[in-house]
Protein backbone atom coordinates (compact mmCIF):
# COMPACT_ATOMS: atom_id res chain seq x y z
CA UNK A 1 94.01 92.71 81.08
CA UNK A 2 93.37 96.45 81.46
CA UNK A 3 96.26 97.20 78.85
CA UNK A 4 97.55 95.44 76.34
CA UNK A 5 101.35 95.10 77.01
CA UNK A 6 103.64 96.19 73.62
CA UNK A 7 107.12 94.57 73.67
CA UNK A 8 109.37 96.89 71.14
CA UNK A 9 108.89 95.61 67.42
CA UNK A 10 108.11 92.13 66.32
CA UNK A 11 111.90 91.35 64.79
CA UNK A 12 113.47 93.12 67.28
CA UNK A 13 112.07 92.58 70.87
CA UNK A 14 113.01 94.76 73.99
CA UNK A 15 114.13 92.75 76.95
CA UNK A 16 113.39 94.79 79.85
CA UNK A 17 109.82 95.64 78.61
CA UNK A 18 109.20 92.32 77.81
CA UNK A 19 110.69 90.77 81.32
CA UNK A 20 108.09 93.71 83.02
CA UNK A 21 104.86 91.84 81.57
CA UNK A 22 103.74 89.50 83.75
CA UNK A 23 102.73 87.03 81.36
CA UNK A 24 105.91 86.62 79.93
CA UNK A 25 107.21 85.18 83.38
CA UNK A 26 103.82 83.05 82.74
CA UNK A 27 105.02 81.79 79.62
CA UNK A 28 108.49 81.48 80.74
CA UNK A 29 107.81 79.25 83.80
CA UNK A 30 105.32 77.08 81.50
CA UNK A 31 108.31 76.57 79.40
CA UNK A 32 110.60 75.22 82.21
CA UNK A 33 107.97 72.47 83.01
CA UNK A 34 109.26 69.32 81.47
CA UNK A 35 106.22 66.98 81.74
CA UNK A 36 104.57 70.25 79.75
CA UNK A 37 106.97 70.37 77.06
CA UNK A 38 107.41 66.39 76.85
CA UNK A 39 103.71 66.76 76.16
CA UNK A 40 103.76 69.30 73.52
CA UNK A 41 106.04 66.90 71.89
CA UNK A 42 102.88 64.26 71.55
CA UNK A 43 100.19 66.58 71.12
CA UNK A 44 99.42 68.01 74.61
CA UNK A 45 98.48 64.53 75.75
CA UNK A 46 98.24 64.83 79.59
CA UNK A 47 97.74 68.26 79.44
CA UNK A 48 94.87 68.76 76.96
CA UNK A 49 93.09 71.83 77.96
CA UNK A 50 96.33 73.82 78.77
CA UNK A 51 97.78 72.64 75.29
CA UNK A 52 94.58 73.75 73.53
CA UNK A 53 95.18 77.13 74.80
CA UNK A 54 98.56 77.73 75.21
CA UNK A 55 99.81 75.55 72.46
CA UNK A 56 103.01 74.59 71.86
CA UNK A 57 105.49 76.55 73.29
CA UNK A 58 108.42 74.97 72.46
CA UNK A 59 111.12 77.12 71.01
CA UNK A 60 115.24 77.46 69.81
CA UNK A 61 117.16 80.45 69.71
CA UNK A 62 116.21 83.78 71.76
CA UNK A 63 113.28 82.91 74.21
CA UNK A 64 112.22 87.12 74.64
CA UNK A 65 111.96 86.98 70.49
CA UNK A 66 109.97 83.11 70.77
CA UNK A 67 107.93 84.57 73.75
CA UNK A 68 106.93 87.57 71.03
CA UNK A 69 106.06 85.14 68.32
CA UNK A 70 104.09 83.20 70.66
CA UNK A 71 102.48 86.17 72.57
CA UNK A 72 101.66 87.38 68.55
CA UNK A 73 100.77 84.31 66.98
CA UNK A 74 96.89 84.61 65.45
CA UNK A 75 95.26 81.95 66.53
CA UNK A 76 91.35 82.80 65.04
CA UNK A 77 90.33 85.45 63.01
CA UNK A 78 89.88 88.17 65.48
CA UNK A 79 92.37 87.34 67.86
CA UNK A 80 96.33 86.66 68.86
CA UNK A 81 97.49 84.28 71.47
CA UNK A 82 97.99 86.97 73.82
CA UNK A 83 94.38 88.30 73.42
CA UNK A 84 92.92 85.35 73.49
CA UNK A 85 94.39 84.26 76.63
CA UNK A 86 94.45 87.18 78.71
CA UNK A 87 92.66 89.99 77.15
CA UNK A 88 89.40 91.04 79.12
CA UNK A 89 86.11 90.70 77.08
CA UNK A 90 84.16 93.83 76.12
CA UNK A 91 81.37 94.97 78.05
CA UNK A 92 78.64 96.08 75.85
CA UNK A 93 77.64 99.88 76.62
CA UNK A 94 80.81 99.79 78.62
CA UNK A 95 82.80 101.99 76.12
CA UNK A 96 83.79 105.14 75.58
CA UNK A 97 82.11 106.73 72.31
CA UNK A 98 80.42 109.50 70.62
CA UNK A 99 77.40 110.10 71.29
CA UNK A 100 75.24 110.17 68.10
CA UNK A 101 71.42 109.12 69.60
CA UNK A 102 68.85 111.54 71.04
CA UNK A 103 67.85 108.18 73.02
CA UNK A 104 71.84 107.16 74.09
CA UNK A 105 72.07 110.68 75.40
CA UNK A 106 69.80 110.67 77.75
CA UNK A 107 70.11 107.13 78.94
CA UNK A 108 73.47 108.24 79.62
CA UNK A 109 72.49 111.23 81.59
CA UNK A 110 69.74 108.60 83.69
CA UNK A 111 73.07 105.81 84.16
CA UNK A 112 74.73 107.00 87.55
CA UNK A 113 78.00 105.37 86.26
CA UNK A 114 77.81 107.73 83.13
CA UNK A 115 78.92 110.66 82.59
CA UNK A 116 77.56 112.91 79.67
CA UNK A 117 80.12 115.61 78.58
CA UNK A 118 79.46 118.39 76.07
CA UNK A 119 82.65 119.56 73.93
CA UNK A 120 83.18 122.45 71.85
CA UNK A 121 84.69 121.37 68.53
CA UNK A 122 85.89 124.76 67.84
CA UNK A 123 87.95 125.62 70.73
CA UNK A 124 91.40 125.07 71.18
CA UNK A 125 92.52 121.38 72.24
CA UNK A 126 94.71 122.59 75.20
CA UNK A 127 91.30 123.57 76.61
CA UNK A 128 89.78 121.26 75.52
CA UNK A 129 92.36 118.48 77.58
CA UNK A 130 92.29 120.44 80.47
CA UNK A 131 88.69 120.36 81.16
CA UNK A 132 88.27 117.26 80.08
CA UNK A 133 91.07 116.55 82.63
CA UNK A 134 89.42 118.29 85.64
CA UNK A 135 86.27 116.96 84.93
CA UNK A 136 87.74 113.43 85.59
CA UNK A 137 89.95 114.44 88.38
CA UNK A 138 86.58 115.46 89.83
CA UNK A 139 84.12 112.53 89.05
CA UNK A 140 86.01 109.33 88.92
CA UNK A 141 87.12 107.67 91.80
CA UNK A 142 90.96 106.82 93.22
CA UNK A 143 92.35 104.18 91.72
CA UNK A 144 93.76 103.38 94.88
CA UNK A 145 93.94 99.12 94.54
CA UNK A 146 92.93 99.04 91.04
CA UNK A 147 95.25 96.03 90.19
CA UNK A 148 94.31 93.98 93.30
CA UNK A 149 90.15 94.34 92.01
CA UNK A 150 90.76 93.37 88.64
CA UNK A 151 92.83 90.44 89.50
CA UNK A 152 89.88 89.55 91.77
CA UNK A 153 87.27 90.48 88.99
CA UNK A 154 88.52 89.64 86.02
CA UNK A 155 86.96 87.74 83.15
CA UNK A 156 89.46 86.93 81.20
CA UNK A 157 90.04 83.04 79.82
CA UNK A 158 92.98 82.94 82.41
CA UNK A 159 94.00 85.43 84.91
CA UNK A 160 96.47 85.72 87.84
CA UNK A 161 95.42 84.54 91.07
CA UNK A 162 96.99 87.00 92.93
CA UNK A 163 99.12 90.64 92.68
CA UNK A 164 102.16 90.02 91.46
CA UNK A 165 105.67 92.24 90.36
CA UNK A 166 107.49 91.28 87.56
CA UNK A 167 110.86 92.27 89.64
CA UNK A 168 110.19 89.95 91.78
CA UNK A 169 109.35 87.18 89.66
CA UNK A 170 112.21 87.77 87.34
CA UNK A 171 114.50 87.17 90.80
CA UNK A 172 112.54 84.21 91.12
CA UNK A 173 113.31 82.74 87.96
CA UNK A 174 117.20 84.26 87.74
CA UNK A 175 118.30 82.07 90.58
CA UNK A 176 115.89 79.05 89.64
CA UNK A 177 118.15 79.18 86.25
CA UNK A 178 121.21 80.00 87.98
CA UNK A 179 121.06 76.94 90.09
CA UNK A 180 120.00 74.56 87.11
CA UNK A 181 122.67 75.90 85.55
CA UNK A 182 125.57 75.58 88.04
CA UNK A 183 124.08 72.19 88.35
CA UNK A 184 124.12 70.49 84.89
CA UNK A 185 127.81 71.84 84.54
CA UNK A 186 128.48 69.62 87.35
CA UNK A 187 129.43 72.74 89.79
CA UNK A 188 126.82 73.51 92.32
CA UNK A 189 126.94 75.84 94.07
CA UNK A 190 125.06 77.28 98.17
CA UNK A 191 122.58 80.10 97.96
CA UNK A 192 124.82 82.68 98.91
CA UNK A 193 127.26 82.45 96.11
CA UNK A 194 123.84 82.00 94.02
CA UNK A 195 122.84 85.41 95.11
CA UNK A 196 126.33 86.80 94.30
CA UNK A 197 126.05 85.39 91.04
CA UNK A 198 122.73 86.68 90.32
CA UNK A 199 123.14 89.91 91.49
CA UNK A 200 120.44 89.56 94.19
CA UNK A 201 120.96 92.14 97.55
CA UNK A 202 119.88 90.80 100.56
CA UNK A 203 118.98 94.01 103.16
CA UNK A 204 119.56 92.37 106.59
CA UNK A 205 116.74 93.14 109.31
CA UNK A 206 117.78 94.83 112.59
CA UNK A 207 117.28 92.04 115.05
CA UNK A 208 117.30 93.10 119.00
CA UNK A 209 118.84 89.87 120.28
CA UNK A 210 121.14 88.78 117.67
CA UNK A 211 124.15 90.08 117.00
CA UNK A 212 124.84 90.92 112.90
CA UNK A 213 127.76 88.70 111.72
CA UNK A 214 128.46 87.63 108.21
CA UNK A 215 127.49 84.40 109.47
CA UNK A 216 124.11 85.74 110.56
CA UNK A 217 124.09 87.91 107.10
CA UNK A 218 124.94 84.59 105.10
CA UNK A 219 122.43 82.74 106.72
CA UNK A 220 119.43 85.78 106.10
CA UNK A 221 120.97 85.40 102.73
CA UNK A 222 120.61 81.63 101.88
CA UNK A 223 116.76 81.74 103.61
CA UNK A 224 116.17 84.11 100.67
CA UNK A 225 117.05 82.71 97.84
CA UNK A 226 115.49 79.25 98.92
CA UNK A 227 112.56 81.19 99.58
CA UNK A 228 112.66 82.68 95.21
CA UNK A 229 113.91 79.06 93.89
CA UNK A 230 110.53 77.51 96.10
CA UNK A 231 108.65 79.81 94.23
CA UNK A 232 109.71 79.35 91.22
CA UNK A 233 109.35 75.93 91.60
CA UNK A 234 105.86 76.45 92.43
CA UNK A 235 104.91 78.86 89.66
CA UNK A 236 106.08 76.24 87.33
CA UNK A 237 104.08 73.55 88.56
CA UNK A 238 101.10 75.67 88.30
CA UNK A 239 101.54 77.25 84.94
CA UNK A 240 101.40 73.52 83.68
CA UNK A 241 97.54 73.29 85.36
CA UNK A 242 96.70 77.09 83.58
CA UNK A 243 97.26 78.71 86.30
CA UNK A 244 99.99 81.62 87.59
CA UNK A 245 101.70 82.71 90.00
């Protein structure tokens, strides 16, 4: 975890930043597994090593304030759950510091991925900033597929397997709860009208041999929204075996 996401204050949580984390669609899919939360009702039997990490997540009330509380909630002396879980460990010599050692200073100059920089304490700090900022523009390297390495490199306790877009995931899990919903009133309802509900646009793709109908669009329609519930079906299953998406 190259940043460590902030969610608005503690009392008083923001819902959109907290739906753009990732790991809140984590937590929120573990939470929707019932053999999970059966089990955190018995002390994590079943799921022991998940439940010694994760704890338990059950919760009342507003889930983006419980998903704070949990994401917050110290769990040793150094760390919260959310650092514990997720955060990447430090690198030693990896950091950026002052340089106070004859010694550092010129092991830094030898270290090809170092860079030794001089600054003038007396000049003015809009200078100062834009050197600094050429000087990087100049010596670090694109960050062109920076999220796809670190999810492949990471060394955090748990990471995700993959890229993903909270967007998309919160679509996934809007018509997963949609359709639970419609169903435990005893009103189901087809994909389409799910979509509707939802608010979920479907752009149609230009197709040479088929004529677009509202049959046709219906049909691109339903595909879609089986396609999000699937995976949210999936990323539910998984979160219970500590893993996501």
């Amino acid at each position: 975890m190259s940043q460590y996401p902030t969610f608005g204050s503690y009392k008083n949580p923001v819902p959109f930043k907290v739906e753009a984390s990732a790991y809140y669609w984590w937590w929120y899919a573990l939470t929707l597994n019932a053999d999970y939360m059966n089990a955190c009702k018995h002390g994590g039997v079943g799921f022991e090593q998940v439940y010694a990490d994760f704890g338990d997540i059950g919760y009342e009330g507003e889930r983006h304030f419980a998903f704070c509380s949990w994401w917050r909630e110290r769990v040793n002396t150094l760390e919260t759950r959310g650092a514990y879980l997720f955060a990447e460990p430090a690198l030693p010599g990896k950091s950026v510091a002052i340089v106070t050692d004859v010694q550092v200073a010129r092991e830094a100059m030898a270290d090809p991925n170092r860079l030794l920089v001089s600054i003038p304490l007396d000049a003015q700090r809009k200078h100062i900033e834009w050197r600094l900022n050429n000087i990087l523009k100049q010596n670090l390297k694109p960050e062109t597929g920076r999220l796809i390495r670190s999810v492949k490199k990471s060394q955090a306790q748990y990471s995700m397997h993959k890229p993903v877009v909270p967007a998309a995931l919160k679509k996934c899990f809007d018509l997963y709860d949609a359709k639970q919903h419609s169903a435990s009133c005893g009103k189901p309802i087809g994909n389409f009208e799910l979509a509707k509900l939802v608010g979920i646009k479907v752009k149609e793709r230009d197709k040479e041999d088929e004529i677009n109908t509202v049959e046709n669009y219906r049909r691109t329609v339903s595909a879609t929204v089986s396609r999000y519930i699937r995976q949210a079906e999936n990323m539910i299953e998984n979160a219970a075996c500590g893993q996501f998406p």
